[in-house]
ModelCIF file with pLDDT and N, C-alpha, C, O atoms, coordinates in Angstrom:
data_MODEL
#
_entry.id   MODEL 
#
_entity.id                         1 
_entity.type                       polymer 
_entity.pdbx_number_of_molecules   1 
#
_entity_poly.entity_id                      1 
_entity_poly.type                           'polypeptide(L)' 
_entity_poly.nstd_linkage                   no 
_entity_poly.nstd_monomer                   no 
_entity_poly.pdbx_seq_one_letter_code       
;(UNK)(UNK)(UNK)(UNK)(UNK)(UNK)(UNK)(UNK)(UNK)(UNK)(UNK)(UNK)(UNK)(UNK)(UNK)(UNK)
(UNK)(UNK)(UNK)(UNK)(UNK)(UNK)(UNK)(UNK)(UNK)(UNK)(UNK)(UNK)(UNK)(UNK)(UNK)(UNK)
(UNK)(UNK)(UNK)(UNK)(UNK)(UNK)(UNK)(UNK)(UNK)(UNK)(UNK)(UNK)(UNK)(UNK)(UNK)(UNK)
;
_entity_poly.pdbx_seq_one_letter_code_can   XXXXXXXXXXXXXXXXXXXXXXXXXXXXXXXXXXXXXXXXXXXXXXXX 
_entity_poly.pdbx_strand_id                 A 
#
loop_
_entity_poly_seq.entity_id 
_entity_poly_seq.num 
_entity_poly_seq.mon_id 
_entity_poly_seq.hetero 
1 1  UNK n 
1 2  UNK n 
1 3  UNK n 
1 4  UNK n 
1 5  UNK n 
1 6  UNK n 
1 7  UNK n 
1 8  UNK n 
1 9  UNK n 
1 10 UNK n 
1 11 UNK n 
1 12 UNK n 
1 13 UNK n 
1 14 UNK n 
1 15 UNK n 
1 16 UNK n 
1 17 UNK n 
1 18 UNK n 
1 19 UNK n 
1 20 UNK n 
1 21 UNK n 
1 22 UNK n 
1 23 UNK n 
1 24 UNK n 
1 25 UNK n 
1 26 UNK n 
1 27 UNK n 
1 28 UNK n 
1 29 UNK n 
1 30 UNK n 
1 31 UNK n 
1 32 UNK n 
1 33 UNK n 
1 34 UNK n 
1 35 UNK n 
1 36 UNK n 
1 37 UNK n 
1 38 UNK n 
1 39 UNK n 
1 40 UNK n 
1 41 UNK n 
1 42 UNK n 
1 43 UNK n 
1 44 UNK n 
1 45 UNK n 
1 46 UNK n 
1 47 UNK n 
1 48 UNK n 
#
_struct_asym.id          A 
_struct_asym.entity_id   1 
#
loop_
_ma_qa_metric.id 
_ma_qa_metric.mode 
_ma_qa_metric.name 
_ma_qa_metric.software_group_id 
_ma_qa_metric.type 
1 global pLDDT . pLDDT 
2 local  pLDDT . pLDDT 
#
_ma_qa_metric_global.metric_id      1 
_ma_qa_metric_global.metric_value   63.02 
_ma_qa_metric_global.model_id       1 
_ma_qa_metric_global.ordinal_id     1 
#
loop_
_ma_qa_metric_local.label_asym_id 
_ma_qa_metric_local.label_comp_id 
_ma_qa_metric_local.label_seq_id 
_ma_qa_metric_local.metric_id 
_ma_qa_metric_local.metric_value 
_ma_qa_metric_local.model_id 
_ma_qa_metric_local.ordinal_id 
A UNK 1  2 45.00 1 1  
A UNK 2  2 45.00 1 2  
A UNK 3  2 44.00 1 3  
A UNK 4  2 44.00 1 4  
A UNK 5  2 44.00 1 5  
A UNK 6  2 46.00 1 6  
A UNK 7  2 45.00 1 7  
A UNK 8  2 51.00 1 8  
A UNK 9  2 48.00 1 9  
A UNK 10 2 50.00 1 10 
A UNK 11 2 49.00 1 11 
A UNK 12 2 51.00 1 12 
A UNK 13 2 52.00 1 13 
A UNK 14 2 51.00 1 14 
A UNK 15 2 55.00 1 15 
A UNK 16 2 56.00 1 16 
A UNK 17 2 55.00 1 17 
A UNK 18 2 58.00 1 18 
A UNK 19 2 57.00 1 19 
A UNK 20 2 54.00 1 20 
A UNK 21 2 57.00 1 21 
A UNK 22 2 55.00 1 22 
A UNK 23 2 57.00 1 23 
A UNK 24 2 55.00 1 24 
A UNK 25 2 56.00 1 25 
A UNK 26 2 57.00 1 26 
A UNK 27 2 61.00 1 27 
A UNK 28 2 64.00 1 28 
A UNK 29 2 64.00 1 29 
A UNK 30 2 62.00 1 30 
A UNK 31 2 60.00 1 31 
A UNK 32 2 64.00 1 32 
A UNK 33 2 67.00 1 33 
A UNK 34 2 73.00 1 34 
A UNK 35 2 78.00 1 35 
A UNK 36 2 77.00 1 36 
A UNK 37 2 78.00 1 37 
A UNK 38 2 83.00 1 38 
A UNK 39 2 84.00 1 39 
A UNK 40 2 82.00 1 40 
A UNK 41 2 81.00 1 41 
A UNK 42 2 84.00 1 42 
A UNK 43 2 85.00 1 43 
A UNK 44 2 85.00 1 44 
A UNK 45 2 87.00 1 45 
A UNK 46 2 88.00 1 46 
A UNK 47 2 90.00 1 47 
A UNK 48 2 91.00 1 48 
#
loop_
_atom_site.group_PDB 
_atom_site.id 
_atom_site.type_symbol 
_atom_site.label_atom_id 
_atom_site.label_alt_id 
_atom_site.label_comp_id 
_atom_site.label_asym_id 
_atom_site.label_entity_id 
_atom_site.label_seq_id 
_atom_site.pdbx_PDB_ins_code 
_atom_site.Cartn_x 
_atom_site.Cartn_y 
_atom_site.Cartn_z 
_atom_site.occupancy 
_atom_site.B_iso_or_equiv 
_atom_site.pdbx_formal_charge 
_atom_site.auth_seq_id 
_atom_site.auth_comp_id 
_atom_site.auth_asym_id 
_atom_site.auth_atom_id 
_atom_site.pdbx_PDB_model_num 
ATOM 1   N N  . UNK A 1 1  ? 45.399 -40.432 -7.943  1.00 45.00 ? 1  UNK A N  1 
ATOM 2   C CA . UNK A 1 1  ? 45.540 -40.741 -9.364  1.00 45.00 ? 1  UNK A CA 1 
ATOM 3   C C  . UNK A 1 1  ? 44.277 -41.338 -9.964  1.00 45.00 ? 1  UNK A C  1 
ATOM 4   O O  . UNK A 1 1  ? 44.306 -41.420 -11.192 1.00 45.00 ? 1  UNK A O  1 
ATOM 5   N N  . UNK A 1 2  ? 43.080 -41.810 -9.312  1.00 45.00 ? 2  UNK A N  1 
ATOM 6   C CA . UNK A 1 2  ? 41.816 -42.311 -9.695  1.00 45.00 ? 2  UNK A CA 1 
ATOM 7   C C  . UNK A 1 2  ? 40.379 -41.278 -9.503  1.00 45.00 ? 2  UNK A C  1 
ATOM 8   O O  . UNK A 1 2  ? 39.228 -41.689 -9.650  1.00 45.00 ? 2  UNK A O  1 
ATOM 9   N N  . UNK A 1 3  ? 40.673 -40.194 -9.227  1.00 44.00 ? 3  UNK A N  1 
ATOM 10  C CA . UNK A 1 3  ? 39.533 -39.861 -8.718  1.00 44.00 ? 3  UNK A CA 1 
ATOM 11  C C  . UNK A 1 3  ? 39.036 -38.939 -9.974  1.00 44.00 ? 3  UNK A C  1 
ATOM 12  O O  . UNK A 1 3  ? 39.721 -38.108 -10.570 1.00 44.00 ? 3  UNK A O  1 
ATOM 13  N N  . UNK A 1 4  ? 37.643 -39.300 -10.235 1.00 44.00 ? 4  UNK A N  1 
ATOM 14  C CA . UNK A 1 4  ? 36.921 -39.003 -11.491 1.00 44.00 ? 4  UNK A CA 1 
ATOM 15  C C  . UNK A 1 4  ? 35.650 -38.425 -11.013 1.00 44.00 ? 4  UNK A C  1 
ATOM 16  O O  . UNK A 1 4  ? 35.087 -38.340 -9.921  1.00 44.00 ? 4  UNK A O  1 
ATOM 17  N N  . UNK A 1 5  ? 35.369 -38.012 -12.373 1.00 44.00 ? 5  UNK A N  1 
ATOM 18  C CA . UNK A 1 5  ? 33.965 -37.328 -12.923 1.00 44.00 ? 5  UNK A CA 1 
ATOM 19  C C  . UNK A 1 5  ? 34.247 -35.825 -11.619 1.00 44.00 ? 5  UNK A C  1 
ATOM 20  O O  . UNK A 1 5  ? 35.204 -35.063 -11.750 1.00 44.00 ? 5  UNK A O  1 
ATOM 21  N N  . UNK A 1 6  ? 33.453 -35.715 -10.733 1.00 46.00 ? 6  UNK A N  1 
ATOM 22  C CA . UNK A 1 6  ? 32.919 -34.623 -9.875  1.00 46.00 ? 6  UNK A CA 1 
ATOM 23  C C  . UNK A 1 6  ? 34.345 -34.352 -9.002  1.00 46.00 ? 6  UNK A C  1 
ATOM 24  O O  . UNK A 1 6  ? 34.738 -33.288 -8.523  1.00 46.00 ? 6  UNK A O  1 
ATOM 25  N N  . UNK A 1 7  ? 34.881 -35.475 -8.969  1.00 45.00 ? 7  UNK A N  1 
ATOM 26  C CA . UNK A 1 7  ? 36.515 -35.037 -7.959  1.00 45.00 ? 7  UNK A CA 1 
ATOM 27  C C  . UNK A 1 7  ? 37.169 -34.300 -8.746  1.00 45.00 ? 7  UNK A C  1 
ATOM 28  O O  . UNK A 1 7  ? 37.270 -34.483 -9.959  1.00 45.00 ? 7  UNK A O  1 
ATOM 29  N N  . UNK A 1 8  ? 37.672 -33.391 -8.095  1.00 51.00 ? 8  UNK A N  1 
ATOM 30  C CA . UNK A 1 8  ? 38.720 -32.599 -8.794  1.00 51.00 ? 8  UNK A CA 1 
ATOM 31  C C  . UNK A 1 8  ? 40.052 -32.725 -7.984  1.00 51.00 ? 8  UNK A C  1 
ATOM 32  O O  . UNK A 1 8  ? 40.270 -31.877 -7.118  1.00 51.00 ? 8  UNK A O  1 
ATOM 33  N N  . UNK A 1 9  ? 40.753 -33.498 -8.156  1.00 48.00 ? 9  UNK A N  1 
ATOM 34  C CA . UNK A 1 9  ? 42.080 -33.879 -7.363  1.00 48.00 ? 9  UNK A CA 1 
ATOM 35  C C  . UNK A 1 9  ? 42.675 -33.270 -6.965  1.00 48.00 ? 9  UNK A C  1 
ATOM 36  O O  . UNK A 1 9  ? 42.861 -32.204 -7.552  1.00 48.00 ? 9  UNK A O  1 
ATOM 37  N N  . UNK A 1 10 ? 43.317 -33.514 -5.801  1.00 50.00 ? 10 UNK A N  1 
ATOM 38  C CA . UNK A 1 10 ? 44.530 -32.624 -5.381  1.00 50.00 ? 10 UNK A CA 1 
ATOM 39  C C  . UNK A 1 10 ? 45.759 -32.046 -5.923  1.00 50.00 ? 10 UNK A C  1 
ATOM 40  O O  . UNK A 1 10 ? 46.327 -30.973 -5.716  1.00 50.00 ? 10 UNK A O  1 
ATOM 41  N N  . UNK A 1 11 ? 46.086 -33.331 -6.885  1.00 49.00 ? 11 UNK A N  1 
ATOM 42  C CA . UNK A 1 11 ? 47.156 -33.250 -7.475  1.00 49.00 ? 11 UNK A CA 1 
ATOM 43  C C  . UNK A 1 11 ? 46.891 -33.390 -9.165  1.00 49.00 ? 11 UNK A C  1 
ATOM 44  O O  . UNK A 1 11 ? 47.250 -34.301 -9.911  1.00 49.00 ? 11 UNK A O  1 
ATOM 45  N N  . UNK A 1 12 ? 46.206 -32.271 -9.451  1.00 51.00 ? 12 UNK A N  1 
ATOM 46  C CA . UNK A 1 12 ? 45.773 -32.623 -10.249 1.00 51.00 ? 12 UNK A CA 1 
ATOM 47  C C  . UNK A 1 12 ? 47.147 -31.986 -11.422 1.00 51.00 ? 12 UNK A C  1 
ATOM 48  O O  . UNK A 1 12 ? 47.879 -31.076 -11.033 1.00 51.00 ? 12 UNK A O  1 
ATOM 49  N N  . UNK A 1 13 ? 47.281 -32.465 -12.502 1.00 52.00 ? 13 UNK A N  1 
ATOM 50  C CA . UNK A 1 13 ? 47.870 -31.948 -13.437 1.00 52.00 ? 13 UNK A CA 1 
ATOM 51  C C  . UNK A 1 13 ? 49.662 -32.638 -13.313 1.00 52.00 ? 13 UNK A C  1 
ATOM 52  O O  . UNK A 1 13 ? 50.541 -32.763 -14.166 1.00 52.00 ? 13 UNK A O  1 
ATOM 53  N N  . UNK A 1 14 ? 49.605 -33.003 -11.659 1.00 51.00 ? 14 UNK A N  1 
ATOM 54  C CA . UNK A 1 14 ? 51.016 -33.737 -11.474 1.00 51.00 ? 14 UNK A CA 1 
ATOM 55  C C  . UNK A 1 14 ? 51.435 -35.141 -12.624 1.00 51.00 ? 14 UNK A C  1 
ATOM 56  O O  . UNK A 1 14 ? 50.580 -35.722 -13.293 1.00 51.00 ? 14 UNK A O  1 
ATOM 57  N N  . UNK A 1 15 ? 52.616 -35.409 -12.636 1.00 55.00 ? 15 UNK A N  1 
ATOM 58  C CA . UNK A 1 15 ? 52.712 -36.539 -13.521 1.00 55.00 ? 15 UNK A CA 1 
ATOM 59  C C  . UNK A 1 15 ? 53.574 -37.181 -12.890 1.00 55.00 ? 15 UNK A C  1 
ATOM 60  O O  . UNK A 1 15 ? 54.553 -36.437 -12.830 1.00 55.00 ? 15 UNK A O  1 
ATOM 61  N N  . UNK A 1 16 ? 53.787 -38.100 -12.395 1.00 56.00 ? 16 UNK A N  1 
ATOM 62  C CA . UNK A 1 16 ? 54.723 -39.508 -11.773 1.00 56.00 ? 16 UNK A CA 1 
ATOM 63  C C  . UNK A 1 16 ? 56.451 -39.073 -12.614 1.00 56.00 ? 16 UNK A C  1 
ATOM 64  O O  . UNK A 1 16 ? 56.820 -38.958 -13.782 1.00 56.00 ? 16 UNK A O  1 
ATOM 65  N N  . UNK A 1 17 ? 57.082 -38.948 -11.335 1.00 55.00 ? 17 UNK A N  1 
ATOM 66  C CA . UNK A 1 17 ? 58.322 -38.700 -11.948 1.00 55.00 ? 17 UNK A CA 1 
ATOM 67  C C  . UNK A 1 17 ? 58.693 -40.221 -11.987 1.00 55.00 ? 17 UNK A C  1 
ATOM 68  O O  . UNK A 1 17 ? 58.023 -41.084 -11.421 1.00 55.00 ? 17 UNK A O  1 
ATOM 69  N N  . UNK A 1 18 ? 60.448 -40.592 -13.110 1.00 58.00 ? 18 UNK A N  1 
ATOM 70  C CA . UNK A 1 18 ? 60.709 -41.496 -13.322 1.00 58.00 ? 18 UNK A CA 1 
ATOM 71  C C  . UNK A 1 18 ? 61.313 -42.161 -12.430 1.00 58.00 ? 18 UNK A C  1 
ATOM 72  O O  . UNK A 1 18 ? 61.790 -41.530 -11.487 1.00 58.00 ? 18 UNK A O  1 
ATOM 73  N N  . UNK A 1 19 ? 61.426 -43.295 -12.468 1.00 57.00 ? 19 UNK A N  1 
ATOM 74  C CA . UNK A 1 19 ? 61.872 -44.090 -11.303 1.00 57.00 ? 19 UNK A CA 1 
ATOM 75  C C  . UNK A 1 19 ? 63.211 -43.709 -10.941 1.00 57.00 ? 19 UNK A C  1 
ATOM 76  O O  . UNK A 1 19 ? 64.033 -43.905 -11.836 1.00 57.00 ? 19 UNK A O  1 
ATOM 77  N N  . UNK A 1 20 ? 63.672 -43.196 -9.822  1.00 54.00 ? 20 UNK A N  1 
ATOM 78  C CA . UNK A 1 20 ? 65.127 -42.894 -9.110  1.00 54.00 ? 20 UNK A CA 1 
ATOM 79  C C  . UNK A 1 20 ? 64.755 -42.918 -8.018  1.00 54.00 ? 20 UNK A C  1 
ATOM 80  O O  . UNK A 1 20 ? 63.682 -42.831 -7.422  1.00 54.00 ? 20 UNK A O  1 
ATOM 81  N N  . UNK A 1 21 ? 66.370 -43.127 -7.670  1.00 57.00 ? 21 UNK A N  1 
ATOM 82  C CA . UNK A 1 21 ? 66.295 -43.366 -5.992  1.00 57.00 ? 21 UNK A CA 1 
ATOM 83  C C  . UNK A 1 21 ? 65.644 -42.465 -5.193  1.00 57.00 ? 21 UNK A C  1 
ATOM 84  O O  . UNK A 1 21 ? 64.920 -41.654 -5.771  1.00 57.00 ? 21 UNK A O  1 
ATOM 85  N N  . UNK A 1 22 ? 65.693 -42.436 -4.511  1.00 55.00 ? 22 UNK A N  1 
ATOM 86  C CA . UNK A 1 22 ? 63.981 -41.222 -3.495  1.00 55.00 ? 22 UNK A CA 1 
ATOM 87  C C  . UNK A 1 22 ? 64.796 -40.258 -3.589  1.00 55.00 ? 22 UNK A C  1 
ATOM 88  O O  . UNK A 1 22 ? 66.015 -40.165 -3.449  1.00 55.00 ? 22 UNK A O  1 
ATOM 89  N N  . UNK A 1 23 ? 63.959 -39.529 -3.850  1.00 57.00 ? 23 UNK A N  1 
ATOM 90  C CA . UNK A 1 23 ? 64.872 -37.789 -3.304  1.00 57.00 ? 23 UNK A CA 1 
ATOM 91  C C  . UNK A 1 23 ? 64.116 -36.794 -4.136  1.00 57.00 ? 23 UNK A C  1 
ATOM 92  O O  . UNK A 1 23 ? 63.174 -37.173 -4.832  1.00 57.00 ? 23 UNK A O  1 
ATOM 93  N N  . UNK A 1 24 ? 64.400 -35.836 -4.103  1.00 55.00 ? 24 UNK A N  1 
ATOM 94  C CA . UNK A 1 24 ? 63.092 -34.631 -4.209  1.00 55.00 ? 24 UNK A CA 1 
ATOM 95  C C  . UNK A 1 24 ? 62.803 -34.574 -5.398  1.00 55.00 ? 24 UNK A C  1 
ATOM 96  O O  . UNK A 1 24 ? 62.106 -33.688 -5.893  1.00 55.00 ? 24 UNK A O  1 
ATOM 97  N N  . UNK A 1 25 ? 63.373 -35.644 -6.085  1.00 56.00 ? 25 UNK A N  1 
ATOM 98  C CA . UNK A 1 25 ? 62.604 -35.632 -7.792  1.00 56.00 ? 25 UNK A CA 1 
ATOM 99  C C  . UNK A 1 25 ? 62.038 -36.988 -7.609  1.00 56.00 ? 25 UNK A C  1 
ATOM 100 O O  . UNK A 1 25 ? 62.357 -37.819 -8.460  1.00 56.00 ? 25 UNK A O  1 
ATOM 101 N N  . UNK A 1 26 ? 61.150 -37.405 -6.521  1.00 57.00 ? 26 UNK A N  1 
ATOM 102 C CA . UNK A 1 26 ? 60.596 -38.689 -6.894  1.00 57.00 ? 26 UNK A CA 1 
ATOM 103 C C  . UNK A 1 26 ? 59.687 -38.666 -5.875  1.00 57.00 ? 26 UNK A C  1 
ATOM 104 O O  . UNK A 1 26 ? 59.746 -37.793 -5.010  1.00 57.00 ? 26 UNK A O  1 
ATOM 105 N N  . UNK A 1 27 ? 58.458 -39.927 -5.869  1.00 61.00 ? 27 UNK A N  1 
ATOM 106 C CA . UNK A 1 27 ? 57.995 -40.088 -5.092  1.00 61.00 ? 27 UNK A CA 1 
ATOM 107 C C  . UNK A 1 27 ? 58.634 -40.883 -3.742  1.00 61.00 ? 27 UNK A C  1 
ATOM 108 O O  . UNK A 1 27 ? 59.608 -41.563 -4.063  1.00 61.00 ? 27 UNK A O  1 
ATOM 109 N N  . UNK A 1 28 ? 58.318 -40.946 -2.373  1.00 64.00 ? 28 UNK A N  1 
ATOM 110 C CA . UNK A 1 28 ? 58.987 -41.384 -1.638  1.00 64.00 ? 28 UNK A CA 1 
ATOM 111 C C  . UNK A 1 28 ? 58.179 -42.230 -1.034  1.00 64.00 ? 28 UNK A C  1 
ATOM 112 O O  . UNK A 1 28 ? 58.689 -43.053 -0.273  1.00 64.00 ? 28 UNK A O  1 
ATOM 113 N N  . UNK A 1 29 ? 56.858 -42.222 -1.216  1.00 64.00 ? 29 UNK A N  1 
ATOM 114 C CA . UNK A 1 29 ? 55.806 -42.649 -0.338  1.00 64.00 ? 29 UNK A CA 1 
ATOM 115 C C  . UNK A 1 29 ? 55.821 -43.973 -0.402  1.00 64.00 ? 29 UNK A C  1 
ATOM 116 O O  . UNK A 1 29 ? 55.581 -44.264 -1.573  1.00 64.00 ? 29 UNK A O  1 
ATOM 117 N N  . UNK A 1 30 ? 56.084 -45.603 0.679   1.00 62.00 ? 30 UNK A N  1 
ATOM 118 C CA . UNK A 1 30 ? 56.456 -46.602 0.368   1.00 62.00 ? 30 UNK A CA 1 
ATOM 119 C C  . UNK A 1 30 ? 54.683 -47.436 0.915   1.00 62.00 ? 30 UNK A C  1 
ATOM 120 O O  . UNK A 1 30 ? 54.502 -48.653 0.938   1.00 62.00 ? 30 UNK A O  1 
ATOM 121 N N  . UNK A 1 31 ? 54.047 -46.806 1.139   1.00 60.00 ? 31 UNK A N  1 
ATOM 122 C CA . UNK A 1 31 ? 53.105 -47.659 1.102   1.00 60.00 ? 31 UNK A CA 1 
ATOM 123 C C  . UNK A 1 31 ? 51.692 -47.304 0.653   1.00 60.00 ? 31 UNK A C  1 
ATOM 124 O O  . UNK A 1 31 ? 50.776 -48.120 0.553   1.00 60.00 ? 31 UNK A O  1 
ATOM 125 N N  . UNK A 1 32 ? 51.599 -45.770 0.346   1.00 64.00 ? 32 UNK A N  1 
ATOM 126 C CA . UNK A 1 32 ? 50.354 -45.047 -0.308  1.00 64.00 ? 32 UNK A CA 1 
ATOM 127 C C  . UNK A 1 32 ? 49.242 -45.027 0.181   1.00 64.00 ? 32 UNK A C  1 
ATOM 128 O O  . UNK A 1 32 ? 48.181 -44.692 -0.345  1.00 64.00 ? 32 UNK A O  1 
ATOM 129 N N  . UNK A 1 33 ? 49.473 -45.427 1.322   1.00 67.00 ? 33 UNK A N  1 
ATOM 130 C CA . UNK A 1 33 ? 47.956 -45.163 2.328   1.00 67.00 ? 33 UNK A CA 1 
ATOM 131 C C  . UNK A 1 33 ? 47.531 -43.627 2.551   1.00 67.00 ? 33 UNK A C  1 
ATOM 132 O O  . UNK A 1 33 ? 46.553 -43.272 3.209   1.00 67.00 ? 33 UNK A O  1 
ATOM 133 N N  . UNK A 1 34 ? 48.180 -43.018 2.074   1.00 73.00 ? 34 UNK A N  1 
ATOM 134 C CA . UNK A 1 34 ? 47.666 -41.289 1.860   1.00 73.00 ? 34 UNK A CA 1 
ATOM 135 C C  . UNK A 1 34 ? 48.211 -40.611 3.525   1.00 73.00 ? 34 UNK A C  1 
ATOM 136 O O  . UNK A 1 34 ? 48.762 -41.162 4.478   1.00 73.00 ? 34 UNK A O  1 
ATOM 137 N N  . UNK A 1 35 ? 47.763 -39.233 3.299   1.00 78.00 ? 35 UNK A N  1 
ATOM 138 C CA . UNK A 1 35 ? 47.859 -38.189 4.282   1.00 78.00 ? 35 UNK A CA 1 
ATOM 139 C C  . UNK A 1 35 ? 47.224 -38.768 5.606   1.00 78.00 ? 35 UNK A C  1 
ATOM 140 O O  . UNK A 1 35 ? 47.556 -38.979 6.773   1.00 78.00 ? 35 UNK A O  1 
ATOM 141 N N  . UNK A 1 36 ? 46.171 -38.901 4.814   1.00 77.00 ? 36 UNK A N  1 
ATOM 142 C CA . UNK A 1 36 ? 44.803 -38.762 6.335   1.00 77.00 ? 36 UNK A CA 1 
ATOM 143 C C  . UNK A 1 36 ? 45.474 -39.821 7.524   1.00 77.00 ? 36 UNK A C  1 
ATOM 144 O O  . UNK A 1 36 ? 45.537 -39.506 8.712   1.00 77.00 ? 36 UNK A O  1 
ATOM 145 N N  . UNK A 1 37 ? 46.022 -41.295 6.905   1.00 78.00 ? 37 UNK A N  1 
ATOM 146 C CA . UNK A 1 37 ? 46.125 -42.519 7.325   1.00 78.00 ? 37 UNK A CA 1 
ATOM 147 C C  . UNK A 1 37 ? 47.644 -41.942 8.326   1.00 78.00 ? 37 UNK A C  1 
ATOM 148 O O  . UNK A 1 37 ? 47.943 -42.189 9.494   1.00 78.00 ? 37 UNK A O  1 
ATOM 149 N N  . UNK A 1 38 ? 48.277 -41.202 7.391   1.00 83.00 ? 38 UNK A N  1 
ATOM 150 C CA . UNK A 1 38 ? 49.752 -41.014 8.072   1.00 83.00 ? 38 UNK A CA 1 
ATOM 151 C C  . UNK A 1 38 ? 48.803 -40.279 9.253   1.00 83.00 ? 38 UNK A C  1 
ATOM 152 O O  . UNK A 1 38 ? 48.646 -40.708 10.397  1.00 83.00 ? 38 UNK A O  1 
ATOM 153 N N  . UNK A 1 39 ? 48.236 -39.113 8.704   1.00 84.00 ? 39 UNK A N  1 
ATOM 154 C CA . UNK A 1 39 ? 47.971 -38.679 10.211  1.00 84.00 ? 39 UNK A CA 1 
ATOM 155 C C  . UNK A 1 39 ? 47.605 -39.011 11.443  1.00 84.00 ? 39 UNK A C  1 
ATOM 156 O O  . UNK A 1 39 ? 48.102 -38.729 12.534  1.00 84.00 ? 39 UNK A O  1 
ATOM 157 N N  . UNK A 1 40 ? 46.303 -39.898 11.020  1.00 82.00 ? 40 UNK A N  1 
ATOM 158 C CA . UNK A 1 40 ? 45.778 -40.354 12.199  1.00 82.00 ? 40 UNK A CA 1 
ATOM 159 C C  . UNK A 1 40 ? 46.460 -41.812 12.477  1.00 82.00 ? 40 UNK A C  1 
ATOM 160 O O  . UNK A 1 40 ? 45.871 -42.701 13.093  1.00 82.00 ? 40 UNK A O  1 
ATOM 161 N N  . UNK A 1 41 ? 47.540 -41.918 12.041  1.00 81.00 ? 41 UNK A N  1 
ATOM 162 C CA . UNK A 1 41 ? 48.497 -42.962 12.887  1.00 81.00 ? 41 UNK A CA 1 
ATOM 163 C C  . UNK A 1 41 ? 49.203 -42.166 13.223  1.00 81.00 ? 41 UNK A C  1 
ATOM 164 O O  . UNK A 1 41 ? 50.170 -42.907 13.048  1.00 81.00 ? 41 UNK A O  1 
ATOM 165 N N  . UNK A 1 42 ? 49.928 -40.715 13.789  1.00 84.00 ? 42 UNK A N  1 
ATOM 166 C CA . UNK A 1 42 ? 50.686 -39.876 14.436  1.00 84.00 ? 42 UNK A CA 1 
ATOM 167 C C  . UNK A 1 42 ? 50.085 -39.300 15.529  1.00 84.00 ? 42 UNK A C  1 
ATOM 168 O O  . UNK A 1 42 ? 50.715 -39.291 16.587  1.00 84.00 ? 42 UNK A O  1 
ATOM 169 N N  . UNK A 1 43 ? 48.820 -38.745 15.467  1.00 85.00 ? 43 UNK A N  1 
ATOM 170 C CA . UNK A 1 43 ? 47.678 -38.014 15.850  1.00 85.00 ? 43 UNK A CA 1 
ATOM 171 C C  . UNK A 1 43 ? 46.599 -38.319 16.011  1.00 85.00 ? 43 UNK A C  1 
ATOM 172 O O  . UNK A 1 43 ? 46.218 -39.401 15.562  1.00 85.00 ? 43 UNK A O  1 
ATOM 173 N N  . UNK A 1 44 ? 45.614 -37.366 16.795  1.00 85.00 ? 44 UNK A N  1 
ATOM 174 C CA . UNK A 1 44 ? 44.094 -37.436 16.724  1.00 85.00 ? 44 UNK A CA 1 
ATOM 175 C C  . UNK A 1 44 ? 43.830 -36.359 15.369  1.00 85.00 ? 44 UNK A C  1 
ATOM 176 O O  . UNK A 1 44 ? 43.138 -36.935 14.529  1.00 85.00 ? 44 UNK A O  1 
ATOM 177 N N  . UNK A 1 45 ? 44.125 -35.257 15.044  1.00 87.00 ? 45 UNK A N  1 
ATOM 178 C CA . UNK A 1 45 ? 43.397 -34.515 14.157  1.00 87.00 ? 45 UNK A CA 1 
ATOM 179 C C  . UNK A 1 45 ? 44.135 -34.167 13.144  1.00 87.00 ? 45 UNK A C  1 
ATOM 180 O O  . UNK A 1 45 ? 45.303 -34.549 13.072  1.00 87.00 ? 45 UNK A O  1 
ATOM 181 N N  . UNK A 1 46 ? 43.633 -33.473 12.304  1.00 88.00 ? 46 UNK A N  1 
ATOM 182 C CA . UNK A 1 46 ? 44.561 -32.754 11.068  1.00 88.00 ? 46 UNK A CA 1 
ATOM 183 C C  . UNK A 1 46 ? 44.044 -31.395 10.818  1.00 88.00 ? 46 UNK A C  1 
ATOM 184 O O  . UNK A 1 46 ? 43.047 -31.067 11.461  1.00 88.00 ? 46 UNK A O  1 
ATOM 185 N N  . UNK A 1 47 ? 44.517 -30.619 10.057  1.00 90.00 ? 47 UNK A N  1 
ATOM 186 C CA . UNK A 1 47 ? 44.615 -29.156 10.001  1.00 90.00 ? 47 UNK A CA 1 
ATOM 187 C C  . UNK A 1 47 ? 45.178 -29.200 8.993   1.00 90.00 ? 47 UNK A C  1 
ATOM 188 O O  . UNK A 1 47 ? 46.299 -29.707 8.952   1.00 90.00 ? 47 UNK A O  1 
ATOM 189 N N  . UNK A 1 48 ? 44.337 -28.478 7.420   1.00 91.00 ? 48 UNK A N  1 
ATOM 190 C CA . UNK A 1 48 ? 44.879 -28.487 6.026   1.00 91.00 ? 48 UNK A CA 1 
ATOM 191 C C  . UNK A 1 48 ? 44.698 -26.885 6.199   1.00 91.00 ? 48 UNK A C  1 
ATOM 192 O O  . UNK A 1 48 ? 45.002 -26.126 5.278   1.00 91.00 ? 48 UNK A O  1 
#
């Protein structure tokens, strides 16, 4: 949600759904440390 000028985001064009209980119309993510972090606390590598 911060990344400017030369980034072109991943998610770009997404908009924050409204607050409800988790479920596939919301975000679920409870601590926002991103992909990479989930991964390499599961794993050694990733594959996009």
């Amino acid at each position: 949600f911060t990344r400017q000028g030369d980034f072109e985001s991943d998610h770009s064009g997404y908009v924050r759904p409204l607050p409800v209980p988790r479920s596939l119309n919301s975000d679920i993510s409870y601590f926002g440390v991103g992909g990479k972090q989930a991964v390499f606390f599961v794993g050694q590598s990733a594959r996009m």
